[in-house]
PDB file of N, CA and C in Angstrom:
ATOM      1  N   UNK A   1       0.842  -1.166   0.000  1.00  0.00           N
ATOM      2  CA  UNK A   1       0.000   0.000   0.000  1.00  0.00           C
ATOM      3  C   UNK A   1       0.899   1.244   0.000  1.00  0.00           C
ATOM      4  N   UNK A   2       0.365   2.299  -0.764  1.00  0.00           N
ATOM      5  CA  UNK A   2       1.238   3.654  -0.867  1.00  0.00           C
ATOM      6  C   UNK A   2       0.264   4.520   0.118  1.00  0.00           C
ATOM      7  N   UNK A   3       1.345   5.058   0.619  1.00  0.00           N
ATOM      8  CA  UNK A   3       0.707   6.134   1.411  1.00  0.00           C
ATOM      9  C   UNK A   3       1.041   7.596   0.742  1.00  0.00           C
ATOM     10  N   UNK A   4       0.389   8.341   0.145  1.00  0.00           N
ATOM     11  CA  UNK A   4       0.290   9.280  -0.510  1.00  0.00           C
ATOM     12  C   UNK A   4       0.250  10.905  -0.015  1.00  0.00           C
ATOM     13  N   UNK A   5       0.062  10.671   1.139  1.00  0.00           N
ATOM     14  CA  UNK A   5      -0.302  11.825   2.306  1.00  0.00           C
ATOM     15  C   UNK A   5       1.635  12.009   2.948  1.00  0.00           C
ATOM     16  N   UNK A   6       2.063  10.591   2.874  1.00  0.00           N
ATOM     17  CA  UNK A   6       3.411  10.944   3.298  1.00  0.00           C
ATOM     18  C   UNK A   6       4.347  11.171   2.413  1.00  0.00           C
ATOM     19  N   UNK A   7       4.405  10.146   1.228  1.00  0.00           N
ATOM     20  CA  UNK A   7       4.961  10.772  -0.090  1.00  0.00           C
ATOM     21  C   UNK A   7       5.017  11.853  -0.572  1.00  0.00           C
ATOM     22  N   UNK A   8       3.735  12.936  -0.619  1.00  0.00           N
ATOM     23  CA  UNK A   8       3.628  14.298  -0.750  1.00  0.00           C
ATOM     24  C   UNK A   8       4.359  15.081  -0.157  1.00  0.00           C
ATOM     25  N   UNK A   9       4.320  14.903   1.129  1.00  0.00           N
ATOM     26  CA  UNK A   9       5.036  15.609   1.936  1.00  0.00           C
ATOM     27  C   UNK A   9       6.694  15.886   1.944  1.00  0.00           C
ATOM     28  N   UNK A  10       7.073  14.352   1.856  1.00  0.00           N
ATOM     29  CA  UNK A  10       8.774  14.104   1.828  1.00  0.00           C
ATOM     30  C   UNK A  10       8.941  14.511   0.329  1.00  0.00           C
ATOM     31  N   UNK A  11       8.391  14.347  -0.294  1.00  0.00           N
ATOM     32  CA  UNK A  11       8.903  14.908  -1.862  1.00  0.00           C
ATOM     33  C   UNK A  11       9.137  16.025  -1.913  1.00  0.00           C
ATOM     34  N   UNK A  12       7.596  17.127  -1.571  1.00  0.00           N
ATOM     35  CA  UNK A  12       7.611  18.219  -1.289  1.00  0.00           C
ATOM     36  C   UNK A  12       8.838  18.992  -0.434  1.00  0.00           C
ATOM     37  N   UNK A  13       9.461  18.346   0.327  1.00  0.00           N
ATOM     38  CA  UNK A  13      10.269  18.439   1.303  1.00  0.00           C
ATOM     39  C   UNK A  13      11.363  18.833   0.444  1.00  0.00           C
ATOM     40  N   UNK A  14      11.873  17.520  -0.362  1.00  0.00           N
ATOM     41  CA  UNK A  14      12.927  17.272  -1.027  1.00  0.00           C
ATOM     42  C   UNK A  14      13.282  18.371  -2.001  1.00  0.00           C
ATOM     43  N   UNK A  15      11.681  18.464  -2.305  1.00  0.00           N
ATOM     44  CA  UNK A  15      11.941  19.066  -3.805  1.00  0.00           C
ATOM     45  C   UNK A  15      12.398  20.679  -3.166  1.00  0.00           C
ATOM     46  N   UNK A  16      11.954  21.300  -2.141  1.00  0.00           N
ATOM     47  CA  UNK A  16      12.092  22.446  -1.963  1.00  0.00           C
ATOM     48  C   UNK A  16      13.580  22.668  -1.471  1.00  0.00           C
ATOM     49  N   UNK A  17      14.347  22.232  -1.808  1.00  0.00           N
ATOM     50  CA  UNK A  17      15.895  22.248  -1.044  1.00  0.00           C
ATOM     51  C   UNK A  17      16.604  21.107  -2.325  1.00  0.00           C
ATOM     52  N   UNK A  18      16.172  20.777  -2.860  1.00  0.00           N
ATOM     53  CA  UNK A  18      17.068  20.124  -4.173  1.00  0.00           C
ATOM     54  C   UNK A  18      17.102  21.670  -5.123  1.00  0.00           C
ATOM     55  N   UNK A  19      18.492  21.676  -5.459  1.00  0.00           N
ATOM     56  CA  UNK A  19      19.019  22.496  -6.221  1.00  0.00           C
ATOM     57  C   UNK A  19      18.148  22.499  -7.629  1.00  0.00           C
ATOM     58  N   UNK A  20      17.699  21.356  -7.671  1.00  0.00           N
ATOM     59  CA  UNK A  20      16.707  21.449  -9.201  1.00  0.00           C
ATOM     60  C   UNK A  20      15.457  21.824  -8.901  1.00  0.00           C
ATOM     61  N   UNK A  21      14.832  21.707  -7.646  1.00  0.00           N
ATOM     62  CA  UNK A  21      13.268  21.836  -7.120  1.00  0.00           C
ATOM     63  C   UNK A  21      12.459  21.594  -7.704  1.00  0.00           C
ATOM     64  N   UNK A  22      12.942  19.967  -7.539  1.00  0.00           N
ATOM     65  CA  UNK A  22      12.108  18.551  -8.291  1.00  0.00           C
ATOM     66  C   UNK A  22      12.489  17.300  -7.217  1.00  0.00           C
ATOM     67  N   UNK A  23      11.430  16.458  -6.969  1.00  0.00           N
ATOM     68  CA  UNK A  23      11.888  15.167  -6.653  1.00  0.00           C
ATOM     69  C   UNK A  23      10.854  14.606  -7.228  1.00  0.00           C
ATOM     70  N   UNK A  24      10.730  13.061  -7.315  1.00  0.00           N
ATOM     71  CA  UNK A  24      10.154  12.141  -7.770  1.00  0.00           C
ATOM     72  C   UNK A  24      10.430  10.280  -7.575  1.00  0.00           C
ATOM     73  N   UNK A  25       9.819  10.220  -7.528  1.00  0.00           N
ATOM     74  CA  UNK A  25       9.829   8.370  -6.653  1.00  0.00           C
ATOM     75  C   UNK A  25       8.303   7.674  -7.577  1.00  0.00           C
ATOM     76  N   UNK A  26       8.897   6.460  -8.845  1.00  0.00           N
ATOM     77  CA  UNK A  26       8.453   5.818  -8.844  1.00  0.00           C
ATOM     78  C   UNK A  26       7.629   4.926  -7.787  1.00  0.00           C
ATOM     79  N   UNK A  27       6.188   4.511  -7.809  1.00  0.00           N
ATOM     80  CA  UNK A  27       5.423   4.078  -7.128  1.00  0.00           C
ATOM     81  C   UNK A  27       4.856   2.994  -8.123  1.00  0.00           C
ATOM     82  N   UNK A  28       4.479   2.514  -9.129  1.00  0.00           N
ATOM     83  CA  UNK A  28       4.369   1.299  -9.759  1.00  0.00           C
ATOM     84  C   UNK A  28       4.739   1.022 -10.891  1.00  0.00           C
ATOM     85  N   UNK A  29       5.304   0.272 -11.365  1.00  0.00           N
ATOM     86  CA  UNK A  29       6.261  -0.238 -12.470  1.00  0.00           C
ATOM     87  C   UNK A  29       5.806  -1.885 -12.724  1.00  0.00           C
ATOM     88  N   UNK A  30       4.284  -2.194 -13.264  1.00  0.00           N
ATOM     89  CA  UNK A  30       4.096  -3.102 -14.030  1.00  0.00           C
ATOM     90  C   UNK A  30       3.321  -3.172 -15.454  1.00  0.00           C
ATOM     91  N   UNK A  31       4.400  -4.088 -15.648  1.00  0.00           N
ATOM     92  CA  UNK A  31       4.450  -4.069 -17.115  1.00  0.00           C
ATOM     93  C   UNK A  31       4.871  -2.891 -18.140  1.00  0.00           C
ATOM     94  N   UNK A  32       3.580  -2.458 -18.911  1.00  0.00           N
ATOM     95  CA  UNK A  32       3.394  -1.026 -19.398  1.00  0.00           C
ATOM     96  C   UNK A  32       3.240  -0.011 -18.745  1.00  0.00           C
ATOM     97  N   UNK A  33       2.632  -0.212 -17.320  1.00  0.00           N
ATOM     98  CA  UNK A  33       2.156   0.913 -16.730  1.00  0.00           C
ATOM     99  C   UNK A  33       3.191   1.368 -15.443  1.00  0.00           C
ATOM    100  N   UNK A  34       2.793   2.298 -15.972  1.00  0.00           N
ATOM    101  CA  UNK A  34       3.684   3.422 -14.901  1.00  0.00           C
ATOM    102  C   UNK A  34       2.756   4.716 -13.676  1.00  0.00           C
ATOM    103  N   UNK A  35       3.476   4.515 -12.457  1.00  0.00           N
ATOM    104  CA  UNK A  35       2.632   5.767 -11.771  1.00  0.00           C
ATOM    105  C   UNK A  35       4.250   6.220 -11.279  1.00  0.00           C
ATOM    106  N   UNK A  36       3.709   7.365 -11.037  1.00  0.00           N
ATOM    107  CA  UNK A  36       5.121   8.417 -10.632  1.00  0.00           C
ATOM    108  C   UNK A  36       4.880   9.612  -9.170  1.00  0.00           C
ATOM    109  N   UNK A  37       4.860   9.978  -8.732  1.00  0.00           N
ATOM    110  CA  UNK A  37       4.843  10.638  -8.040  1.00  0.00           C
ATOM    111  C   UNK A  37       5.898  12.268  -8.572  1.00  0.00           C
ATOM    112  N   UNK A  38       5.613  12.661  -8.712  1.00  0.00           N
ATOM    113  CA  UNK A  38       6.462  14.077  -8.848  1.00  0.00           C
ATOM    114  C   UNK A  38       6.137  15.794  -7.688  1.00  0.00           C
ATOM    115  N   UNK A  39       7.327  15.754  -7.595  1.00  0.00           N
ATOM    116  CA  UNK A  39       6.916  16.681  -6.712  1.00  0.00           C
ATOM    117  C   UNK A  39       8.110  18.216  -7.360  1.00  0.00           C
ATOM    118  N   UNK A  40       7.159  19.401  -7.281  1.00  0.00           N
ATOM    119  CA  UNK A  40       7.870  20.251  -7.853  1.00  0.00           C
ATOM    120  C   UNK A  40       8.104  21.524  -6.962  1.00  0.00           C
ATOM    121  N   UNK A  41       8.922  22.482  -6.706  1.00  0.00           N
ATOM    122  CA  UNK A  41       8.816  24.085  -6.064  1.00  0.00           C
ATOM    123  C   UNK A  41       8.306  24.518  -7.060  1.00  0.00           C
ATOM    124  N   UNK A  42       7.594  25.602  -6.280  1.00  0.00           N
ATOM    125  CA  UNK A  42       7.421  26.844  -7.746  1.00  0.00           C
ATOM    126  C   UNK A  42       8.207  27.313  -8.589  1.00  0.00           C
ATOM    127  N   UNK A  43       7.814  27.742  -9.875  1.00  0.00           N
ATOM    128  CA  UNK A  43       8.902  28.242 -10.681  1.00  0.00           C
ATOM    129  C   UNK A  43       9.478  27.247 -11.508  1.00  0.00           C
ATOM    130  N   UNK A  44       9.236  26.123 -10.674  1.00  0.00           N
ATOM    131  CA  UNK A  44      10.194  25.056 -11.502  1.00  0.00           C
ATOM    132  C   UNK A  44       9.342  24.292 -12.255  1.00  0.00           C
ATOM    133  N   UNK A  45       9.684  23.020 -13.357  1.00  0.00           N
ATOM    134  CA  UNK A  45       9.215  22.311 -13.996  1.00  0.00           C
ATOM    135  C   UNK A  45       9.991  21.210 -14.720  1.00  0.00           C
ATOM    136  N   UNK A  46       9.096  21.227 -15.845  1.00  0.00           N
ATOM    137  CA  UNK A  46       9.608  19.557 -16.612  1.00  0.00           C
ATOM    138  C   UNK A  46       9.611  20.281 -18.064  1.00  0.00           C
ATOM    139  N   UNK A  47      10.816  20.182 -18.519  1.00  0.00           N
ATOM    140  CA  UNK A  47      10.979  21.082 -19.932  1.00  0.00           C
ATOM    141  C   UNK A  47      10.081  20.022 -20.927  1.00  0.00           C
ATOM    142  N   UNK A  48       9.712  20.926 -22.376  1.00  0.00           N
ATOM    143  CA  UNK A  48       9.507  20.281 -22.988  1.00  0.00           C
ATOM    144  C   UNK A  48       9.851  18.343 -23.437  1.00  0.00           C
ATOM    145  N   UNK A  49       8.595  17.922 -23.465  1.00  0.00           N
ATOM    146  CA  UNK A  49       9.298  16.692 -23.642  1.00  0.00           C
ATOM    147  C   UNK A  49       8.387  16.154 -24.438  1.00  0.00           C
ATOM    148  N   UNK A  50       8.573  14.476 -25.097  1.00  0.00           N
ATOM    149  CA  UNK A  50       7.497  13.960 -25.953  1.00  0.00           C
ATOM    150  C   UNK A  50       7.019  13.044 -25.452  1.00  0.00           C
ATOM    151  N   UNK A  51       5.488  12.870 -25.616  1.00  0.00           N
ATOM    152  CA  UNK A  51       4.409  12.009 -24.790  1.00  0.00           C
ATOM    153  C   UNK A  51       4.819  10.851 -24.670  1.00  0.00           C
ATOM    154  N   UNK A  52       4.383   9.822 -23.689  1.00  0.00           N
ATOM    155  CA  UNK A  52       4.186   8.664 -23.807  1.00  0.00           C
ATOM    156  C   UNK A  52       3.270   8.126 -24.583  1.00  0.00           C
ATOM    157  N   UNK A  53       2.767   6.844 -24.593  1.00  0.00           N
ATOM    158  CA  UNK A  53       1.215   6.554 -25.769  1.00  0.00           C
ATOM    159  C   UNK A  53       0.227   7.297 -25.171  1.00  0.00           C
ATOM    160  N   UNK A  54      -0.149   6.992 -23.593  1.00  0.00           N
ATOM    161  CA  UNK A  54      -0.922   7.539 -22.766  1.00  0.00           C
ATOM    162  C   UNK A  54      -0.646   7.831 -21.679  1.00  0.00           C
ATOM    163  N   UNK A  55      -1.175   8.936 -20.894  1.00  0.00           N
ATOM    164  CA  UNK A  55      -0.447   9.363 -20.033  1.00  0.00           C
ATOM    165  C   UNK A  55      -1.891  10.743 -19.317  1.00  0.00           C
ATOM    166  N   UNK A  56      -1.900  10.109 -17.711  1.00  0.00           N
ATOM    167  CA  UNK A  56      -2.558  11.414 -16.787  1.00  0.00           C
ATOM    168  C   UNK A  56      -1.641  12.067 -16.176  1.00  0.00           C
ATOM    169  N   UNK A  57      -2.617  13.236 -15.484  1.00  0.00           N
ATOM    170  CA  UNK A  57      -1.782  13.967 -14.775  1.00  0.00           C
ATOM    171  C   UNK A  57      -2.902  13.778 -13.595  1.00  0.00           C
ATOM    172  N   UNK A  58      -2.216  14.147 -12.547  1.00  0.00           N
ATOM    173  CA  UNK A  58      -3.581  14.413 -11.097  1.00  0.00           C
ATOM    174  C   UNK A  58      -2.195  15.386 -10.145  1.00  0.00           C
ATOM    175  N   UNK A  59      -3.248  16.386  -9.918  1.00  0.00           N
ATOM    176  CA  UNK A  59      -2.874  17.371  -9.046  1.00  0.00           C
ATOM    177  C   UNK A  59      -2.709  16.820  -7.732  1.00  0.00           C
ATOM    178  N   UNK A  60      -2.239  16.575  -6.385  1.00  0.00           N
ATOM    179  CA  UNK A  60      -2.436  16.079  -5.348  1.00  0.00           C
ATOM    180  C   UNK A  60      -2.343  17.341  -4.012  1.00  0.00           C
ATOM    181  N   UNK A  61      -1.225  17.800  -4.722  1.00  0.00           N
ATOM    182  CA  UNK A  61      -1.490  19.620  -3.731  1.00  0.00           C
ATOM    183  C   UNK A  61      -1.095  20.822  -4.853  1.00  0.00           C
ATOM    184  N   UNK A  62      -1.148  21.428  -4.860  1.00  0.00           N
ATOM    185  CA  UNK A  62      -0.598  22.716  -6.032  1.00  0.00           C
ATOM    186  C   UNK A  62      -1.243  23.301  -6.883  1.00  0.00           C
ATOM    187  N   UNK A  63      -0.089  23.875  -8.040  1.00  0.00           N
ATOM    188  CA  UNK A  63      -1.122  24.400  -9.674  1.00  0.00           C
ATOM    189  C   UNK A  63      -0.174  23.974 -10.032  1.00  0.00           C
ATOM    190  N   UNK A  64      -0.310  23.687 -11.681  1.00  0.00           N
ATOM    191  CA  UNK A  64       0.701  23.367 -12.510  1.00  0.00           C
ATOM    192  C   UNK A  64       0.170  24.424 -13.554  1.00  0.00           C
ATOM    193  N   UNK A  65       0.954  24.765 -14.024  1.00  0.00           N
ATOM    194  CA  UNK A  65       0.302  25.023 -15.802  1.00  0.00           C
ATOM    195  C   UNK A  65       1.238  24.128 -17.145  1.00  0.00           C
ATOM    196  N   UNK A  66       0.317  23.110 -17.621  1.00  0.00           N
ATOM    197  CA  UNK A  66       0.857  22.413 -18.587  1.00  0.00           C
ATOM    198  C   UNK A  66       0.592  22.997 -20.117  1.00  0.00           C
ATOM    199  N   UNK A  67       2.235  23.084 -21.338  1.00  0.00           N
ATOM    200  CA  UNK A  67       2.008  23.879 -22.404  1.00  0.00           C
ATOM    201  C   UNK A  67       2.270  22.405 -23.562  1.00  0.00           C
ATOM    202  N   UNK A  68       1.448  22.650 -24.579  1.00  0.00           N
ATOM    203  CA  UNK A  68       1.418  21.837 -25.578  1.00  0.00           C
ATOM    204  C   UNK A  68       1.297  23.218 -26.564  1.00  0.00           C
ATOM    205  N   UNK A  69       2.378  22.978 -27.687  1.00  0.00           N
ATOM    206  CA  UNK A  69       2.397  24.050 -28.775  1.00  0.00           C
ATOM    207  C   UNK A  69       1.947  25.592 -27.820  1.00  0.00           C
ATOM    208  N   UNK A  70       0.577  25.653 -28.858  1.00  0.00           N
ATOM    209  CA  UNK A  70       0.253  27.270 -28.255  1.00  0.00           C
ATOM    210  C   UNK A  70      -0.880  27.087 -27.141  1.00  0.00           C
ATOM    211  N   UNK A  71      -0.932  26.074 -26.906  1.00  0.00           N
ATOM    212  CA  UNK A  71      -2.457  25.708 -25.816  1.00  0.00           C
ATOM    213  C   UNK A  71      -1.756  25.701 -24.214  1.00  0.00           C
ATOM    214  N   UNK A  72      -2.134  26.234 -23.581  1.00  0.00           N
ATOM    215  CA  UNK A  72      -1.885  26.455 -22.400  1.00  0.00           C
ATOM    216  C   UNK A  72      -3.009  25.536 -21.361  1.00  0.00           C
ATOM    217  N   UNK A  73      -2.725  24.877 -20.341  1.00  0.00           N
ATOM    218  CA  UNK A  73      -3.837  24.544 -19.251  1.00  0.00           C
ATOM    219  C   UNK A  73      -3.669  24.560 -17.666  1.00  0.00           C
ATOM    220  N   UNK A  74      -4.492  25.456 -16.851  1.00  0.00           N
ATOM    221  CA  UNK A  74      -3.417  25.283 -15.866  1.00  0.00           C
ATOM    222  C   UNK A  74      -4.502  24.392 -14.881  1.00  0.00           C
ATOM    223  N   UNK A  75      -4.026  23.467 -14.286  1.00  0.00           N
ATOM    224  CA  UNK A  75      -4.812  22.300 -13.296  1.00  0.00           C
ATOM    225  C   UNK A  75      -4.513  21.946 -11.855  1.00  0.00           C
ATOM    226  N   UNK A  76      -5.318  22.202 -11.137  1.00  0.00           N
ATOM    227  CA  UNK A  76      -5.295  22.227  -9.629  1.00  0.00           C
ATOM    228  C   UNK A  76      -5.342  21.111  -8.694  1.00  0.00           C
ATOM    229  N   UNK A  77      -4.755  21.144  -7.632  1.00  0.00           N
ATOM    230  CA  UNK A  77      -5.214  20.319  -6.538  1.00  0.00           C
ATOM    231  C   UNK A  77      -6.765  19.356  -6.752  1.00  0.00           C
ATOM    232  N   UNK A  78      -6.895  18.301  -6.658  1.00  0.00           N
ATOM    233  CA  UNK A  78      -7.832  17.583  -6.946  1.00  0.00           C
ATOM    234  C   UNK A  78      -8.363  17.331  -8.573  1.00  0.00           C
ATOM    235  N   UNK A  79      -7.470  17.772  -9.710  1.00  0.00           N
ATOM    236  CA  UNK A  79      -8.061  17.914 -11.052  1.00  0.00           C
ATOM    237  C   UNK A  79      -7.316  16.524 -11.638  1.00  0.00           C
ATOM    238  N   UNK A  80      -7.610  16.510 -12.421  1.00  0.00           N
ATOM    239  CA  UNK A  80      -6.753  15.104 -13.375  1.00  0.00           C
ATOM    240  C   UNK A  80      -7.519  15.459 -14.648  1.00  0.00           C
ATOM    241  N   UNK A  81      -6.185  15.690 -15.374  1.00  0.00           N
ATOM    242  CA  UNK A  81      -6.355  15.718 -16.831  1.00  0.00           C
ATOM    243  C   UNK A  81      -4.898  14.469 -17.814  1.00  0.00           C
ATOM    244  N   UNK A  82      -5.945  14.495 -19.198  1.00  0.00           N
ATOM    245  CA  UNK A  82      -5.512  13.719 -19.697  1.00  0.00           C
ATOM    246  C   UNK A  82      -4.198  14.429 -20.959  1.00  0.00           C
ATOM    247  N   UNK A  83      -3.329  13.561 -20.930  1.00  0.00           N
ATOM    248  CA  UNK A  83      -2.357  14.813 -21.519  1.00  0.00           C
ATOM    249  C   UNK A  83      -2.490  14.732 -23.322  1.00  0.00           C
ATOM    250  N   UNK A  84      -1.990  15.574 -23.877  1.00  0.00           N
ATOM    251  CA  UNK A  84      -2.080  15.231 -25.270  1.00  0.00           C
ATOM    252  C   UNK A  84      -1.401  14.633 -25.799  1.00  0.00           C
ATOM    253  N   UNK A  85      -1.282  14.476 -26.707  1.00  0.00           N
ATOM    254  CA  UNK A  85       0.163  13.775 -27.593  1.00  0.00           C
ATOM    255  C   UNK A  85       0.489  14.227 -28.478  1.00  0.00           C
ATOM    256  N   UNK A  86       1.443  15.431 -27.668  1.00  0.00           N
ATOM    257  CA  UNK A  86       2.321  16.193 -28.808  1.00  0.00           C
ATOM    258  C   UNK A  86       3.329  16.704 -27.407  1.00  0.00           C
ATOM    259  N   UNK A  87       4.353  17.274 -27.708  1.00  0.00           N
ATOM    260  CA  UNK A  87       4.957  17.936 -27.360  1.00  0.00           C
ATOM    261  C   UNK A  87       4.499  18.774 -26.021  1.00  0.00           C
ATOM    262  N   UNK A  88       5.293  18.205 -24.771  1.00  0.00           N
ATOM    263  CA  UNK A  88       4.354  19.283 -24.416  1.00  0.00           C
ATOM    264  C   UNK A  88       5.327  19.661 -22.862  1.00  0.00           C
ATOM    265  N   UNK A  89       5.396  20.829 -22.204  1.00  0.00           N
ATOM    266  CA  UNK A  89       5.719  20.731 -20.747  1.00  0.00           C
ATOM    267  C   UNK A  89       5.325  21.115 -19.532  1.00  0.00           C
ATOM    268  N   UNK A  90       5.345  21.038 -18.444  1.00  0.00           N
ATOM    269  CA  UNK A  90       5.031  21.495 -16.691  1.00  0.00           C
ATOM    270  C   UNK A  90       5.795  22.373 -16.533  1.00  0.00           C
ATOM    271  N   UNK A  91       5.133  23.079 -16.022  1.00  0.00           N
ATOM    272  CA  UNK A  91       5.393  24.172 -14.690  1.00  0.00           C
ATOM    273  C   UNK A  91       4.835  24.566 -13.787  1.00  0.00           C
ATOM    274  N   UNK A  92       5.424  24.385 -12.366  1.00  0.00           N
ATOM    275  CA  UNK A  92       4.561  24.492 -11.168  1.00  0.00           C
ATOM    276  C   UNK A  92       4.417  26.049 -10.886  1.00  0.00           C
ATOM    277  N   UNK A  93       2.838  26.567 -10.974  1.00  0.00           N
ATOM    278  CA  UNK A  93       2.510  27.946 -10.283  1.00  0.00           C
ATOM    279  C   UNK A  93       2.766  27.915  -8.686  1.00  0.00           C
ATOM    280  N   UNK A  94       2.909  26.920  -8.388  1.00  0.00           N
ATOM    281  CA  UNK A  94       2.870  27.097  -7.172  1.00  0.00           C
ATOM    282  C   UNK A  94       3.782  25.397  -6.699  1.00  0.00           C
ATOM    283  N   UNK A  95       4.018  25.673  -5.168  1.00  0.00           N
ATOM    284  CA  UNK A  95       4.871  24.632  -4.833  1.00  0.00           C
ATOM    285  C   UNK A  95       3.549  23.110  -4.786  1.00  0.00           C
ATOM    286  N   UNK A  96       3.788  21.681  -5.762  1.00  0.00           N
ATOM    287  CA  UNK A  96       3.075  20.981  -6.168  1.00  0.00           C
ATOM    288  C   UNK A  96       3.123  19.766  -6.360  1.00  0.00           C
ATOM    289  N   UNK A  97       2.761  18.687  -6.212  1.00  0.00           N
ATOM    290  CA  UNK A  97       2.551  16.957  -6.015  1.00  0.00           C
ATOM    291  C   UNK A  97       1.572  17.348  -7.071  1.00  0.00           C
ATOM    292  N   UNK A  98       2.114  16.136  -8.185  1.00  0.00           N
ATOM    293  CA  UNK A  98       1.571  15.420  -9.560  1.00  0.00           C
ATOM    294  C   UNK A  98       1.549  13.901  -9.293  1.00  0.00           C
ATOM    295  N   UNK A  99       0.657  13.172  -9.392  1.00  0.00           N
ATOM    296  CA  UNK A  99       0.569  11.560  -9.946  1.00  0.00           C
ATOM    297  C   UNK A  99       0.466  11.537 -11.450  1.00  0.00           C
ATOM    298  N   UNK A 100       1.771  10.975 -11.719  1.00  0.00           N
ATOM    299  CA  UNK A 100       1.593  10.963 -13.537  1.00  0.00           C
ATOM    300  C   UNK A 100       1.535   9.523 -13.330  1.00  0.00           C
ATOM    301  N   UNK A 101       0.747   9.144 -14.161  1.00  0.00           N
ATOM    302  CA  UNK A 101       0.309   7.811 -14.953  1.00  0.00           C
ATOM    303  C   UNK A 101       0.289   7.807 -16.127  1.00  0.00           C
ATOM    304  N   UNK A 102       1.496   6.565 -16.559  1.00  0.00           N
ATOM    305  CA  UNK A 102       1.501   6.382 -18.614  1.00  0.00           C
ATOM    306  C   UNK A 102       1.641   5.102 -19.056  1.00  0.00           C
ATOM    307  N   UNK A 103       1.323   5.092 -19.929  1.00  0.00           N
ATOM    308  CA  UNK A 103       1.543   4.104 -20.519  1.00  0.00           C
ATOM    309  C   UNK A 103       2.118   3.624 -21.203  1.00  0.00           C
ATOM    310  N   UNK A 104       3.382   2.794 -21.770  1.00  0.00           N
ATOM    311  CA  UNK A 104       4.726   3.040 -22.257  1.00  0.00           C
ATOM    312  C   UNK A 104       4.878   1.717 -23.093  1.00  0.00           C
ATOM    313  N   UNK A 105       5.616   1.655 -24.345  1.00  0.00           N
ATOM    314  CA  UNK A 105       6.458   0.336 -24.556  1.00  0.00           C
ATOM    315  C   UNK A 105       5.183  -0.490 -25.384  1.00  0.00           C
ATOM    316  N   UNK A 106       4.006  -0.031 -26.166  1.00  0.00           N
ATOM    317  CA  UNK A 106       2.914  -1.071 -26.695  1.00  0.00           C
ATOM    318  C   UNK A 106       2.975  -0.193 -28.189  1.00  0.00           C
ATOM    319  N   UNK A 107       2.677  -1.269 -29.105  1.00  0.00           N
ATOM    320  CA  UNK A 107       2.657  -0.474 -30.502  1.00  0.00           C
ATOM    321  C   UNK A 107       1.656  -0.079 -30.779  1.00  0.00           C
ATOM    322  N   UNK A 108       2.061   1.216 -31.532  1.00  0.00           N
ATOM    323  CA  UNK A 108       1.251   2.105 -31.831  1.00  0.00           C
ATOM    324  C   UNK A 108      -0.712   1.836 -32.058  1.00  0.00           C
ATOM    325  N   UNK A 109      -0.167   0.547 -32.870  1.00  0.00           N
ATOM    326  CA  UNK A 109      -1.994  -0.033 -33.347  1.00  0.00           C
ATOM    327  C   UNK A 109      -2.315  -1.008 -32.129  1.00  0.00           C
ATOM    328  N   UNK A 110      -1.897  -0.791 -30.809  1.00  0.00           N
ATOM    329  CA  UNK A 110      -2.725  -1.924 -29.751  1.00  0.00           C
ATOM    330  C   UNK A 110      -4.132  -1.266 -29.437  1.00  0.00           C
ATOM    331  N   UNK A 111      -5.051  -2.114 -29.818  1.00  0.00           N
ATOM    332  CA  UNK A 111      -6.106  -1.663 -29.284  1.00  0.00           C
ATOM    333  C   UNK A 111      -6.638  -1.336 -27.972  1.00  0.00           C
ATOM    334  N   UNK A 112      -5.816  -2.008 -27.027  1.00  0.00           N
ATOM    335  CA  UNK A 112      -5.920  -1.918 -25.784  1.00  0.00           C
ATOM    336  C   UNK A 112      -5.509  -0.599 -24.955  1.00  0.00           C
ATOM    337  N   UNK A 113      -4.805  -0.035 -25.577  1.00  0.00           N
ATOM    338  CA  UNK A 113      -4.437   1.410 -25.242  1.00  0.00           C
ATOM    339  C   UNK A 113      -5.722   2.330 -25.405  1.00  0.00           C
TER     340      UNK A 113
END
C-alpha cells in the first residue's frame, strides 16, 4: 500500500531544497504501466518533452500550468487531466505533487491502449 499523504510531503520536502526543485519516486512499475509521483517548487518544472502513448496527470497539492504548442492549461489540486500527444511541458505555479500515470512500450496499433 502507498501512502500518498506521506509521499507528498517528503517529496515536497525534497523538492524544496534540491538544487533542481524537483523530486520524484516511482510508485508502480508493471508491465506497461507506470505511476510516478512528482513533486515540484514553484517556478520550476519539466521542460519540454514527448508524450508517452498515454499518459494522466492528477494534481495532489498545487497548480501546474501544462504547455502543448500554443495551448496552455493550468490544473489544480484535486483535477486530473488527460495529456495530449504532442509535445508538451510542466510548470509548477505554485509549490506541487503530480501523480503521472503512462503508458509506455505497446505499438502504436494496440487496441488496448
Amino acid at each position: 500500500m502507498v501512502d500518498l499523504p506521506r509521499l507528498t510531503d517528503e517529496h515536497l520536502g525534497t523538492a524544496r531544497t534540491s538544487a533542481h526543485g524537483r523530486s520524484a519516486h516511482l510508485l508502480v512499475h508493471d508491465g506497461h504501466l507506470r505511476q510516478t509521483l512528482i513533486a515540484l517548487r514553484a517556478g520550476e518544472g519539466l521542460s519540454e518533452h514527448n508524450p508517452p502513448q498515454a499518459a494522466t496527470v492528477q494534481v495532489l497539492l498545487g497548480r501546474v500550468r501544462i504547455t502543448a504548442g500554443d495551448e496552455q492549461s493550468e490544473v489544480g489540486a484535486g483535477e486530473l487531466v488527460q495529456l495530449v500527444h504532442q509535445r508538451h511541458a510542466v510548470s509548477a505555479l505554485e509549490d506541487s505533487v503530480l501523480l503521472l500515470t503512462t503508458v509506455t512500450g505497446l505499438p502504436d496499433d494496440d487496441p488496448t491502449v
